[in-house]
PDB file of N, CA and C in Angstrom:
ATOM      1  N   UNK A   1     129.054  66.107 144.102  1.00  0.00           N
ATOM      2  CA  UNK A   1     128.336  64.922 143.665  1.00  0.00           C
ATOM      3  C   UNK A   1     128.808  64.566 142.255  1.00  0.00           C
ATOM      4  N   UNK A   2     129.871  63.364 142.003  1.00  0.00           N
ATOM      5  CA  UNK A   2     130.016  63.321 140.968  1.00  0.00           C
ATOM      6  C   UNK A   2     129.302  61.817 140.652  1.00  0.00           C
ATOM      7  N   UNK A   3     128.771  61.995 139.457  1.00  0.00           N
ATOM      8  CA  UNK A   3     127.597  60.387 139.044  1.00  0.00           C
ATOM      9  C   UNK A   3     128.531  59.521 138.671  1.00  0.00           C
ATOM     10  N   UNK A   4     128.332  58.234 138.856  1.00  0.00           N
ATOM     11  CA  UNK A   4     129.015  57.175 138.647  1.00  0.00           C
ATOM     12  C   UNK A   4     129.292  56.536 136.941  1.00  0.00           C
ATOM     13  N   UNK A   5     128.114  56.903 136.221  1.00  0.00           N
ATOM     14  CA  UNK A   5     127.568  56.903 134.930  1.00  0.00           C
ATOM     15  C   UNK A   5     128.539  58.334 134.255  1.00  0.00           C
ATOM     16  N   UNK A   6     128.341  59.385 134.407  1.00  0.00           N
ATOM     17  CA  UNK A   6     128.889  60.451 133.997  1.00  0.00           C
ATOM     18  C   UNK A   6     129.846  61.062 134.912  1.00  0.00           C
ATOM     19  N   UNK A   7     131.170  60.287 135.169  1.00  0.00           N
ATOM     20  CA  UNK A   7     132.431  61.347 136.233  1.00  0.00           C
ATOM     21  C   UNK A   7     132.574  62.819 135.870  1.00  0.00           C
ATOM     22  N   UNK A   8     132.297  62.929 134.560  1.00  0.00           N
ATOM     23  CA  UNK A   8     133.023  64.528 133.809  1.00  0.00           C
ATOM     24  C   UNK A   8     131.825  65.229 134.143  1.00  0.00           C
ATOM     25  N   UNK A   9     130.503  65.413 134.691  1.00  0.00           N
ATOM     26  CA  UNK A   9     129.557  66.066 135.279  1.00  0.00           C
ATOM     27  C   UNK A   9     129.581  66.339 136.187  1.00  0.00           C
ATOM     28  N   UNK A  10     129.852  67.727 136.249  1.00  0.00           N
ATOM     29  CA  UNK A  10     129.744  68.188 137.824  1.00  0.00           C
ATOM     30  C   UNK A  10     128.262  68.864 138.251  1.00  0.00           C
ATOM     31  N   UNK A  11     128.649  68.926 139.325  1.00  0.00           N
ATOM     32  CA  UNK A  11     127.422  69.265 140.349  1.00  0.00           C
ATOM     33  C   UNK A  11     126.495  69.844 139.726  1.00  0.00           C
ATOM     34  N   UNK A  12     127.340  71.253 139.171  1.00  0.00           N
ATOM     35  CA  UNK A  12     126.029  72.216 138.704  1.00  0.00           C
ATOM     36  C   UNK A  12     125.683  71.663 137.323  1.00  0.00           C
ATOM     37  N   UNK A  13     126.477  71.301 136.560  1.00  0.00           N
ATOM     38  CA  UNK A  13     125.714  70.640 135.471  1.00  0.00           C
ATOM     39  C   UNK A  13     124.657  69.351 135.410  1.00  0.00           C
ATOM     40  N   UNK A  14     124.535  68.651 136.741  1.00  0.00           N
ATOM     41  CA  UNK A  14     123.941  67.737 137.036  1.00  0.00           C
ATOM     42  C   UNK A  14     122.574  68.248 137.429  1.00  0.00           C
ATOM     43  N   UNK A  15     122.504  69.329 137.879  1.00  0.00           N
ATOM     44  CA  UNK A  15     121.336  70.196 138.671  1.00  0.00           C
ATOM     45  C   UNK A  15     120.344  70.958 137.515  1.00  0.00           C
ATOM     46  N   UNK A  16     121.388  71.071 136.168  1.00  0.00           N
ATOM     47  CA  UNK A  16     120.803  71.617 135.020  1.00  0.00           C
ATOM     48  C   UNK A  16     120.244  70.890 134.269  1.00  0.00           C
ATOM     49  N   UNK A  17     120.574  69.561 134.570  1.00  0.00           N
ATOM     50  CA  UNK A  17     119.856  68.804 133.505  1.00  0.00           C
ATOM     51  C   UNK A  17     118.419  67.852 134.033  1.00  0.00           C
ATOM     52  N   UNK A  18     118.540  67.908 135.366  1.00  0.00           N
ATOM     53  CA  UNK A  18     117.644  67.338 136.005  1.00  0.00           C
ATOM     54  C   UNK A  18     116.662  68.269 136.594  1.00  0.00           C
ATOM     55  N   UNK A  19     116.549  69.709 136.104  1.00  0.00           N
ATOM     56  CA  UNK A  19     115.699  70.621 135.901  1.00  0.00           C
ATOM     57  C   UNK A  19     114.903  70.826 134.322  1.00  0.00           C
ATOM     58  N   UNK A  20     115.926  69.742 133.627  1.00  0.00           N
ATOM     59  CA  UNK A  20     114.848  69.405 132.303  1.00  0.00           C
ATOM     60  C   UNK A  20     114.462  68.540 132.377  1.00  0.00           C
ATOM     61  N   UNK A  21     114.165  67.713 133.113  1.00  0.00           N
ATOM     62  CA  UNK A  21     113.112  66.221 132.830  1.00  0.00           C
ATOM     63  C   UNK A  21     112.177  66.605 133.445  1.00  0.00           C
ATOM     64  N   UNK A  22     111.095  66.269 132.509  1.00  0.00           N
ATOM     65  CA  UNK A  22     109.585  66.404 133.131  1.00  0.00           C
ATOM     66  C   UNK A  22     108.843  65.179 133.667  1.00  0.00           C
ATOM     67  N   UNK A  23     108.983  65.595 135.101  1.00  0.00           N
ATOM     68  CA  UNK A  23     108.809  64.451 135.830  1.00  0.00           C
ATOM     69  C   UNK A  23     107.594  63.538 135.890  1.00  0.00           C
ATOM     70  N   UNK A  24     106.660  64.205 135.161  1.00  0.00           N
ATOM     71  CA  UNK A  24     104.839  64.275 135.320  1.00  0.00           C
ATOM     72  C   UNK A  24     105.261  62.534 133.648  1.00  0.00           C
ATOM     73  N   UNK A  25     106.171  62.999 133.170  1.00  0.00           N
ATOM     74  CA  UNK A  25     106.373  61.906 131.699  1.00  0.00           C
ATOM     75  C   UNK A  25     107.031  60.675 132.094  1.00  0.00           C
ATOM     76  N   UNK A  26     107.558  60.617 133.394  1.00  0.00           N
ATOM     77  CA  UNK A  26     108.362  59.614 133.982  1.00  0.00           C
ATOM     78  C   UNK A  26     107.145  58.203 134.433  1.00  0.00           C
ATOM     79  N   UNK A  27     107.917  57.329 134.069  1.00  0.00           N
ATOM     80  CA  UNK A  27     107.142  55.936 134.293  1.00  0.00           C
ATOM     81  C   UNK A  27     107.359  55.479 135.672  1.00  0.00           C
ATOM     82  N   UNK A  28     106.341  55.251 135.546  1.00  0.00           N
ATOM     83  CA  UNK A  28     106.183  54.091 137.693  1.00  0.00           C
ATOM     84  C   UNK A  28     107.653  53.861 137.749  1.00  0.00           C
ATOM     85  N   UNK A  29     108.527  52.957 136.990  1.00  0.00           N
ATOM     86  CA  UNK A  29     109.570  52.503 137.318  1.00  0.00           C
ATOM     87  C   UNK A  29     110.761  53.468 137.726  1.00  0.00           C
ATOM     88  N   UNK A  30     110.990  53.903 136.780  1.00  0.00           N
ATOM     89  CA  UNK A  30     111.819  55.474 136.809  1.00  0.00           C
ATOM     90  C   UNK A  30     111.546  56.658 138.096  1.00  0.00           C
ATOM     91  N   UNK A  31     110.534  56.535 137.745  1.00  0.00           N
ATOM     92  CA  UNK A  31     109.384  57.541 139.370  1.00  0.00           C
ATOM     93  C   UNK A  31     110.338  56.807 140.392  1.00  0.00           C
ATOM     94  N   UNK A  32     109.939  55.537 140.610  1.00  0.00           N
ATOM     95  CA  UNK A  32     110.349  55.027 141.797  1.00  0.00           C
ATOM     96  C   UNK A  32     112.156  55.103 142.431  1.00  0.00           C
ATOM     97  N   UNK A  33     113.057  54.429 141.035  1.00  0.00           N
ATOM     98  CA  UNK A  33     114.429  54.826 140.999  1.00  0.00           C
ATOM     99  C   UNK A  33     114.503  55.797 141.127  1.00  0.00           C
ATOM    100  N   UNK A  34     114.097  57.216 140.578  1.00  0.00           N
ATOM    101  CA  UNK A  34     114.778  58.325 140.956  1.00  0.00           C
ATOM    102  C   UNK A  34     114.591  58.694 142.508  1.00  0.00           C
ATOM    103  N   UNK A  35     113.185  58.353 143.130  1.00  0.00           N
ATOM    104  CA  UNK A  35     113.049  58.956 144.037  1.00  0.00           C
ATOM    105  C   UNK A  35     113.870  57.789 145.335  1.00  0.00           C
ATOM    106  N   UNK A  36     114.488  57.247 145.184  1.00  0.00           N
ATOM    107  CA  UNK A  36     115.375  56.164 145.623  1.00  0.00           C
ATOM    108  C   UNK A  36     117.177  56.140 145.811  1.00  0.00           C
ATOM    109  N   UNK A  37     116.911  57.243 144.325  1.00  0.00           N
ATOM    110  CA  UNK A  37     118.488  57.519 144.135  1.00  0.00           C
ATOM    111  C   UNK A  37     118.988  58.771 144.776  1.00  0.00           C
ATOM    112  N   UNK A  38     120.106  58.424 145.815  1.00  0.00           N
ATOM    113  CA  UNK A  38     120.867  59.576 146.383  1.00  0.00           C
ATOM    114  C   UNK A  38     121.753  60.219 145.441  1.00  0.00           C
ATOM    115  N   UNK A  39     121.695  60.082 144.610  1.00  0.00           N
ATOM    116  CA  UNK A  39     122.881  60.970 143.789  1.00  0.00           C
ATOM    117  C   UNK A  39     122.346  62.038 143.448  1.00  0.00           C
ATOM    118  N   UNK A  40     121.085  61.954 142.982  1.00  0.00           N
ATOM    119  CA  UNK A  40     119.929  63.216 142.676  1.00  0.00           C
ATOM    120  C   UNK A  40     119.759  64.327 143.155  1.00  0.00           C
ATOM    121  N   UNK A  41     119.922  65.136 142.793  1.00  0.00           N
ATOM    122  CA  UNK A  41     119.978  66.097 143.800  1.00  0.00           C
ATOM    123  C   UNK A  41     118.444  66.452 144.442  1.00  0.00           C
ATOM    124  N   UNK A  42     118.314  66.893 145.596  1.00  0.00           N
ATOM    125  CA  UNK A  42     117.276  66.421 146.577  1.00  0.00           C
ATOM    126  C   UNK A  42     115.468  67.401 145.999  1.00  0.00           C
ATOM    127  N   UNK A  43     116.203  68.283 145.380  1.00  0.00           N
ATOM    128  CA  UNK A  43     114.943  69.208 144.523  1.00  0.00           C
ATOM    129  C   UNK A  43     114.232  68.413 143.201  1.00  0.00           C
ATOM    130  N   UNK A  44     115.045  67.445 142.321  1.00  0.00           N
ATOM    131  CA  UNK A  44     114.550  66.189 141.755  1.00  0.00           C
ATOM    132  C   UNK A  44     114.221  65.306 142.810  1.00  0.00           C
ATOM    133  N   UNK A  45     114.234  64.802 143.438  1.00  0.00           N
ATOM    134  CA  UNK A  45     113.664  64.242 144.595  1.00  0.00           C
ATOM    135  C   UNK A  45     112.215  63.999 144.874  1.00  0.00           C
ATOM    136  N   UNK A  46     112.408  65.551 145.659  1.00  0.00           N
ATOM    137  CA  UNK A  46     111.323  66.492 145.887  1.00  0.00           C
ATOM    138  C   UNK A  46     110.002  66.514 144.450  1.00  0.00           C
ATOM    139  N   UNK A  47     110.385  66.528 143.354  1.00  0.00           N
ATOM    140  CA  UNK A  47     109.717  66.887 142.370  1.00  0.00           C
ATOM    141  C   UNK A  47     109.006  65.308 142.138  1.00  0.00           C
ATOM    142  N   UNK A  48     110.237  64.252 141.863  1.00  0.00           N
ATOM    143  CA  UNK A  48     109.424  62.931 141.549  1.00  0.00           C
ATOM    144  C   UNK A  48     108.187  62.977 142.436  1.00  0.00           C
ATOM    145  N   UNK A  49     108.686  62.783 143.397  1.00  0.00           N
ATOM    146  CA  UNK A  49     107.697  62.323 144.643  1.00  0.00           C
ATOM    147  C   UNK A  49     106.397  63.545 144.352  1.00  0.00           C
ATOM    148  N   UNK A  50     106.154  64.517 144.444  1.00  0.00           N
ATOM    149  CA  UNK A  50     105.349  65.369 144.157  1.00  0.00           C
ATOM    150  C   UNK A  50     104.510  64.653 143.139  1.00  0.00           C
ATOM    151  N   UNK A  51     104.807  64.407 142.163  1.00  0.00           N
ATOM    152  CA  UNK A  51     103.774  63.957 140.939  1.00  0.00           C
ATOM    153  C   UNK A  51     103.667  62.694 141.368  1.00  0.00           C
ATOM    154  N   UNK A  52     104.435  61.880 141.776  1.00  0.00           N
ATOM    155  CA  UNK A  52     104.133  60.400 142.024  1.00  0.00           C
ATOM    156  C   UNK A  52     102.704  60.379 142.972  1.00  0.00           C
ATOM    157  N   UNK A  53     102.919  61.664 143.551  1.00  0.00           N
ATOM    158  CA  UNK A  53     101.895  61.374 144.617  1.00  0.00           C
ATOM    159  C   UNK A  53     100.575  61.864 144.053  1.00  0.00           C
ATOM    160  N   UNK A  54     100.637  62.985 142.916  1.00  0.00           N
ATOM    161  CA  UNK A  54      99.419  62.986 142.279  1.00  0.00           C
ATOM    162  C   UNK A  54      99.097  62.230 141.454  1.00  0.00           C
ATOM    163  N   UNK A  55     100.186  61.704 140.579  1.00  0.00           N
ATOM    164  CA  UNK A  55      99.678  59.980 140.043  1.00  0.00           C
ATOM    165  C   UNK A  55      98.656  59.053 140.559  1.00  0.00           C
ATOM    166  N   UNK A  56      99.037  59.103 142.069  1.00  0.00           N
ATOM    167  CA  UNK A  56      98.483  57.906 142.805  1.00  0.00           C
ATOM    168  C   UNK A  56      96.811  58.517 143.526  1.00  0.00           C
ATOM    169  N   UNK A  57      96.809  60.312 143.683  1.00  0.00           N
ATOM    170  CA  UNK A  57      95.558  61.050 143.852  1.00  0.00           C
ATOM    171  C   UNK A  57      94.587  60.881 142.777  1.00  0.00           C
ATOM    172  N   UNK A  58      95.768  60.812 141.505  1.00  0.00           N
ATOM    173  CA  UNK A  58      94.631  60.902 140.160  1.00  0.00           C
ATOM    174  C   UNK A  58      93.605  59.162 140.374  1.00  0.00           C
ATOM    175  N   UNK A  59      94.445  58.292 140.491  1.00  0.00           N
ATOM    176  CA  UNK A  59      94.426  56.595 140.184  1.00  0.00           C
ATOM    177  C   UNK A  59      93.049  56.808 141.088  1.00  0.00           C
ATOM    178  N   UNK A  60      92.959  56.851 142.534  1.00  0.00           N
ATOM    179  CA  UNK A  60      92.333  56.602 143.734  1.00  0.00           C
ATOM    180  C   UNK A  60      90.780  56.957 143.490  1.00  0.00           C
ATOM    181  N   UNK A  61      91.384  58.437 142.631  1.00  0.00           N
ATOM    182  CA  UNK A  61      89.767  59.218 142.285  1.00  0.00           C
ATOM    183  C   UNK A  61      89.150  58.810 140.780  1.00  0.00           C
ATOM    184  N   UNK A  62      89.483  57.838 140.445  1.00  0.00           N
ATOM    185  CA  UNK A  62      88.789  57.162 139.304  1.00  0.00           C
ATOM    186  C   UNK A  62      89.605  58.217 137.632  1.00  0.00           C
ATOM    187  N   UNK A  63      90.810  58.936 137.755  1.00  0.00           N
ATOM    188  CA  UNK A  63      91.240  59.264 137.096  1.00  0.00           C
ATOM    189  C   UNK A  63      90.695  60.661 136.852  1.00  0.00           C
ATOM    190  N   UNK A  64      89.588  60.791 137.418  1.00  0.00           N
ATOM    191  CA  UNK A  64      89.243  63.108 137.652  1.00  0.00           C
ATOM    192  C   UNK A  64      89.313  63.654 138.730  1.00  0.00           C
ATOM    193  N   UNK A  65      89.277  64.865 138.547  1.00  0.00           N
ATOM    194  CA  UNK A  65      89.981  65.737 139.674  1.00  0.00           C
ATOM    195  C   UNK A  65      88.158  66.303 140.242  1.00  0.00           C
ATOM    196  N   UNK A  66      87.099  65.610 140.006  1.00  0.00           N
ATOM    197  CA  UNK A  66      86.185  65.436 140.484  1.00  0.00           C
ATOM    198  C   UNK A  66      85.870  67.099 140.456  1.00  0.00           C
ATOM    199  N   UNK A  67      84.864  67.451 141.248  1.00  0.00           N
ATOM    200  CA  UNK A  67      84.178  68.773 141.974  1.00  0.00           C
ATOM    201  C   UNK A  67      82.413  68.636 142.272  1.00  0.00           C
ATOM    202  N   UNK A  68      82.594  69.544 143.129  1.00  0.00           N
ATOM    203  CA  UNK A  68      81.482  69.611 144.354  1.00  0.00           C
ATOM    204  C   UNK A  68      81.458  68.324 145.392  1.00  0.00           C
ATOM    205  N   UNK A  69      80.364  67.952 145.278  1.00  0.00           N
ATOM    206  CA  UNK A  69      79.892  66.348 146.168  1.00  0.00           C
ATOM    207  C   UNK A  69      80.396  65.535 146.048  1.00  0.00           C
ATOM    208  N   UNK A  70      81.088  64.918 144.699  1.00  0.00           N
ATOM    209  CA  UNK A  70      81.003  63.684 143.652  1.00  0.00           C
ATOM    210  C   UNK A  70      82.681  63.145 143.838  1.00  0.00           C
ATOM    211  N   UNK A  71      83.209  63.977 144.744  1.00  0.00           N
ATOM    212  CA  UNK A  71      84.650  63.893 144.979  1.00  0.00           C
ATOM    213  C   UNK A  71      84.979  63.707 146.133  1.00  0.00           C
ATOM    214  N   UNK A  72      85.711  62.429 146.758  1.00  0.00           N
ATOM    215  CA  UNK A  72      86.301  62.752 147.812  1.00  0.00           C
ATOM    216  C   UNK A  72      87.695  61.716 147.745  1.00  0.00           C
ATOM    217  N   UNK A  73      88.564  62.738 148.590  1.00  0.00           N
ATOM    218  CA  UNK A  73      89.956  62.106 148.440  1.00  0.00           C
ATOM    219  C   UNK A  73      89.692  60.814 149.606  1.00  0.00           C
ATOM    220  N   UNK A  74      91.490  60.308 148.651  1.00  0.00           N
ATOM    221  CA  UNK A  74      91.342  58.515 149.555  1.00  0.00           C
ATOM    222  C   UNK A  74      91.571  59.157 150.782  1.00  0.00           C
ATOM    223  N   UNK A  75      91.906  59.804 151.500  1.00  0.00           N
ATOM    224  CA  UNK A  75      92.134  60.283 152.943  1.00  0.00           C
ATOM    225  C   UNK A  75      90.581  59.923 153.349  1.00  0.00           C
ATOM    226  N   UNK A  76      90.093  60.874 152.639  1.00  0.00           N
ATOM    227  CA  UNK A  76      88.255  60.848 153.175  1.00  0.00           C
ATOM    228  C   UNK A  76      87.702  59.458 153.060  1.00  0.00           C
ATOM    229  N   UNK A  77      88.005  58.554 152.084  1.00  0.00           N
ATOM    230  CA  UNK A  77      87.117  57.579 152.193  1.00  0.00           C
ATOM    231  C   UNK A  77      87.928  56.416 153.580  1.00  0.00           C
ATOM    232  N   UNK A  78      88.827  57.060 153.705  1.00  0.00           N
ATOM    233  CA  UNK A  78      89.425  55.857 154.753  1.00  0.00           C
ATOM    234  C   UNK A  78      89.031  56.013 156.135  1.00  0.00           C
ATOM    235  N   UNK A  79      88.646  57.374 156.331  1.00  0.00           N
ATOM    236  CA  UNK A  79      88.295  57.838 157.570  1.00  0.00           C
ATOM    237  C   UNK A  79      86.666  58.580 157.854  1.00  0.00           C
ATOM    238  N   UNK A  80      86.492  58.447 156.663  1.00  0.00           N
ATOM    239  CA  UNK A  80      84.893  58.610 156.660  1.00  0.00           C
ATOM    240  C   UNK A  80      84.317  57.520 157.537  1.00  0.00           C
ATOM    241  N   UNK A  81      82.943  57.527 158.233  1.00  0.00           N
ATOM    242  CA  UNK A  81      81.926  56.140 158.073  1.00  0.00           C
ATOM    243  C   UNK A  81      81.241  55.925 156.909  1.00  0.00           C
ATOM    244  N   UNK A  82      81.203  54.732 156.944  1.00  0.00           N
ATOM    245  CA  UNK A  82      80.346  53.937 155.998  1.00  0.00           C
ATOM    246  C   UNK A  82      79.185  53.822 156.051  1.00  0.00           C
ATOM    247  N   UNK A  83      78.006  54.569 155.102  1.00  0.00           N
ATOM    248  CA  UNK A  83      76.823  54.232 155.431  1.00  0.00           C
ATOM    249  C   UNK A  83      76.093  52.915 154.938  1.00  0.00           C
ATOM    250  N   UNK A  84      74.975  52.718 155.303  1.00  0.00           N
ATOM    251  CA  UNK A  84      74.712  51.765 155.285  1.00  0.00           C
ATOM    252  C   UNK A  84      74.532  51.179 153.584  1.00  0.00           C
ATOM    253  N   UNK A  85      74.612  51.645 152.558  1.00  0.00           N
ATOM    254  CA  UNK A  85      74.957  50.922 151.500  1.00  0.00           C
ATOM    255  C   UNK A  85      76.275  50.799 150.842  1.00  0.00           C
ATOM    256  N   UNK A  86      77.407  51.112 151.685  1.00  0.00           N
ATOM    257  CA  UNK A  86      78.314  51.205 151.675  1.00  0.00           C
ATOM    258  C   UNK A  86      79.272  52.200 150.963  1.00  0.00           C
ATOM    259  N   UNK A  87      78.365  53.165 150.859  1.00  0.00           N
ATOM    260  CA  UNK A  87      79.592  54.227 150.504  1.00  0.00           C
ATOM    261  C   UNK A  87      79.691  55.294 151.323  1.00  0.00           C
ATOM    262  N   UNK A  88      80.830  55.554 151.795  1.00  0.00           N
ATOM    263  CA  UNK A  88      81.927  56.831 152.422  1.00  0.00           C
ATOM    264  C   UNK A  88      79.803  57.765 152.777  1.00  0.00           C
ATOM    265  N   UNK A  89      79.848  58.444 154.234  1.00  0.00           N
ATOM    266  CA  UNK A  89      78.657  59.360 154.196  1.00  0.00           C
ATOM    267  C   UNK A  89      78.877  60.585 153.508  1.00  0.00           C
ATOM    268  N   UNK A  90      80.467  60.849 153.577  1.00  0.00           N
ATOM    269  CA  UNK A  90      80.584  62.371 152.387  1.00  0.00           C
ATOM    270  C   UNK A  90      80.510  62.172 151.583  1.00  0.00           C
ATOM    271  N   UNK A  91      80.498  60.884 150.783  1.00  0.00           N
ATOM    272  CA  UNK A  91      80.585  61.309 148.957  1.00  0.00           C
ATOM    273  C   UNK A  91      79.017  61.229 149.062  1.00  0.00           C
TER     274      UNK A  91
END
């Protein structure tokens, strides 16, 4: 895999440096390009997408990681019923 941006980078040096970016600091935009870009090697990939997806767990749940009752993931509220004042019957 040689990058189009950097020819004189090879493989394994490409694998070393994209084991230093901390992916959790990466912006929506960047998040999205990397996890888009085939040149990447597939363990950066793997990693964007990982946090992107707790990005989007954190967003859903009002920004806390909740506990006990007071929490339920967007999975749950999509497939929960709705009670009659309209919220999810598990939360």
């Amino acid at each position: 895999m040689i990058d189009q941006a950097h020819p004189s980078l090879m493989e394994s040096e490409c694998k070393k440096l994209c084991k230093l970016i901390d992916c959790q600091k990466l912006s929506q935009d960047a998040s999205s390009h990397a996890a888009q870009n085939d040149r990447l090697p597939m363990q950066m990939v793997v990693r964007v997408l990982y946090f992107e997806q707790l990005r989007l767990k954190s967003s859903f749940s009002g920004g806390h990681s909740g506990g006990g009752g007071e929490y339920c993931s967007f999975s749950q509220r999509i497939t929960m019923p709705i009670s009659g004042s309209g919220v999810p019957s598990s939360c």
